[in-house]
Protein backbone atom coordinates (compact mmCIF):
# COMPACT_ATOMS: atom_id res chain seq x y z
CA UNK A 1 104.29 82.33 101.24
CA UNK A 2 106.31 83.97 104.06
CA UNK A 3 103.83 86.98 105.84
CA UNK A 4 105.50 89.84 108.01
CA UNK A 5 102.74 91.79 109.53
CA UNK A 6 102.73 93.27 112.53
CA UNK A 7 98.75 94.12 112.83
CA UNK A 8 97.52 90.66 113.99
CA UNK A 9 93.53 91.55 112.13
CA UNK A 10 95.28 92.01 108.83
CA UNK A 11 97.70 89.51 109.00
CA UNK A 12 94.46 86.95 109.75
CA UNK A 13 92.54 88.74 106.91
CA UNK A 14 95.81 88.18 104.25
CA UNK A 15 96.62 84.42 105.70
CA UNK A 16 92.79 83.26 105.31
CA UNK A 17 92.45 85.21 102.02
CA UNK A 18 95.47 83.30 100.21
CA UNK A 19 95.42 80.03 102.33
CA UNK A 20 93.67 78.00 99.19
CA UNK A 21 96.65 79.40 97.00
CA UNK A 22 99.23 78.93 99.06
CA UNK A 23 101.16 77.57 101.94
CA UNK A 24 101.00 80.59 104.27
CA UNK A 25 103.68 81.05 107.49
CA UNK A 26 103.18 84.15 109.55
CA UNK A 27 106.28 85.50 111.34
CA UNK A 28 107.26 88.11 113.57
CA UNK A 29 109.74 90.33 112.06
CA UNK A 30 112.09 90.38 108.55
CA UNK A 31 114.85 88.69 110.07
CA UNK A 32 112.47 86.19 111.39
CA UNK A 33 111.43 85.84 107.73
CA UNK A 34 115.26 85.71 106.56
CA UNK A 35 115.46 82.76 108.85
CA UNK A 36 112.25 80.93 107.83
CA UNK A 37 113.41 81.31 103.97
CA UNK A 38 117.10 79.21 105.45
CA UNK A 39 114.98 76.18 106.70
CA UNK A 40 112.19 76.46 104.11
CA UNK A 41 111.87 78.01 101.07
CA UNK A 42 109.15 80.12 99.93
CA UNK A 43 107.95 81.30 97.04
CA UNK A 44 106.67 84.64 97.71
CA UNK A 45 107.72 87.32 100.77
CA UNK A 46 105.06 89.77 101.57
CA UNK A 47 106.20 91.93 104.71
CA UNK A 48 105.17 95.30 106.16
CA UNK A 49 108.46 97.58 106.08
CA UNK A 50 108.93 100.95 107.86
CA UNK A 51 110.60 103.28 105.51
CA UNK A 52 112.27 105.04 108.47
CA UNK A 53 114.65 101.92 109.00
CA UNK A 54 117.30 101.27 107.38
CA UNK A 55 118.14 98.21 108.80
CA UNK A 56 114.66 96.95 106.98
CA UNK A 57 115.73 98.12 103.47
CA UNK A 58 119.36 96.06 104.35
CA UNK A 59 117.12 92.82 105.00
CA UNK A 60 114.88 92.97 102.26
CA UNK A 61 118.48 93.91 100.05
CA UNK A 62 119.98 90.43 101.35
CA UNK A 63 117.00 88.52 101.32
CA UNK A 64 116.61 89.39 97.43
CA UNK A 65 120.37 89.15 97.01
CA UNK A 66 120.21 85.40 98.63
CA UNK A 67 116.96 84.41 97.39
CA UNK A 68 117.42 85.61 93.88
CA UNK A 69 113.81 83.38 92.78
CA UNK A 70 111.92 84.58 95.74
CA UNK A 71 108.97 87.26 94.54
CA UNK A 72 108.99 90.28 97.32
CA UNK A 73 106.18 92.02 98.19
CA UNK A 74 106.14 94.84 100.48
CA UNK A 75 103.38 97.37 101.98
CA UNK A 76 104.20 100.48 103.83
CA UNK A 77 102.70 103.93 105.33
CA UNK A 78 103.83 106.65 103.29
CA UNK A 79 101.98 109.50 101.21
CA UNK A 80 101.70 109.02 97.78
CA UNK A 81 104.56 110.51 96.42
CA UNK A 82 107.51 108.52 94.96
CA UNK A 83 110.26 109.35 96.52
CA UNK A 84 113.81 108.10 97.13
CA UNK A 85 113.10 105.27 99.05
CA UNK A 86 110.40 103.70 96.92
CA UNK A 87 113.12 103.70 93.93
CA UNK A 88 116.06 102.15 96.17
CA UNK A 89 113.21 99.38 97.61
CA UNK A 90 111.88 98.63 94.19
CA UNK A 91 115.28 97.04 93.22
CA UNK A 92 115.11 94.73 95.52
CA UNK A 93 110.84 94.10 95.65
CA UNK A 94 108.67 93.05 92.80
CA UNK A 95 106.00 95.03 94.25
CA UNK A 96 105.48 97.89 96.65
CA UNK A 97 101.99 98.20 97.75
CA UNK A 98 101.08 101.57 100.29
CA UNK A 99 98.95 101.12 103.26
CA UNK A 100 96.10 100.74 103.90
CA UNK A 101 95.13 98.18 100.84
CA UNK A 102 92.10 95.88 100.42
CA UNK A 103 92.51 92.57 100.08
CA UNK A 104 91.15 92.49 96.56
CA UNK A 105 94.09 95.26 95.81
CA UNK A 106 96.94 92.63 97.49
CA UNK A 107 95.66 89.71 95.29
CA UNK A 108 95.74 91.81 91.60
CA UNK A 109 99.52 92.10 93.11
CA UNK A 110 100.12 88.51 93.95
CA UNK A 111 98.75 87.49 90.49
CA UNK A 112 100.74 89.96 88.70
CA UNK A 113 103.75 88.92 90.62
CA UNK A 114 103.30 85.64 90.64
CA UNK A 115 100.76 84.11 88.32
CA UNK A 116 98.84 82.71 91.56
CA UNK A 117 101.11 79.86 92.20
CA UNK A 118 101.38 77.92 95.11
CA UNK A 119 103.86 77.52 97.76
């Protein structure tokens, strides 16, 4: 499990919570991630992605694109409302989870996902 989260608290909070399940790596950015999943695979991607850039959405597109067995996860800020952007992400992510989320709320996604696998 590849984790792209830029709040250093939550990012401990999500590697310690799924650490028994799975292999976690923490990086710094998508494109960090993009290079992680070139060295060593993953099974699951869960990244933080602003919906203001579109060089995000073009990473997550070629990530999912390249990585065609990888399950993508992604939180974001955003109101509630689906819009636009949620539609064009959700082709390329399994999941889209809004910030903020518990912890309790990320693993009902992981399992759905992913059947709690490993890796």
């Amino acid at each position: 499990m590849i984790v792209v989260e830029p709040d250093d608290g939550l990012a401990d909070c999500v590697t310690r919570f799924f650490s028994d399940r799975y292999e976690v790596t923490r990086v710094g950015s998508l494109g960090d991630a993009e290079e992680e999943l070139r060295v060593r695979p993953a099974r699951i991607l869960f990244a933080e992605i602003d919906r203001c850039s579109g060089q995000h959405s073009s990473l997550i597109e070629r990530i999912h694109r390249d990585h065609p067995r990888l399950k993508i996860v992604l939180t974001y800020h955003a109101d509630s409302a689906k819009d636009a952007w949620n539609m064009t992400l959700s082709a390329s992510a399994d999941m889209l989870v809004r910030k903020p989320y518990g912890v309790l709320e990320v693993d009902k996604v992981m399992r759905a996902v992913d059947g709690g696998g490993e890796s």
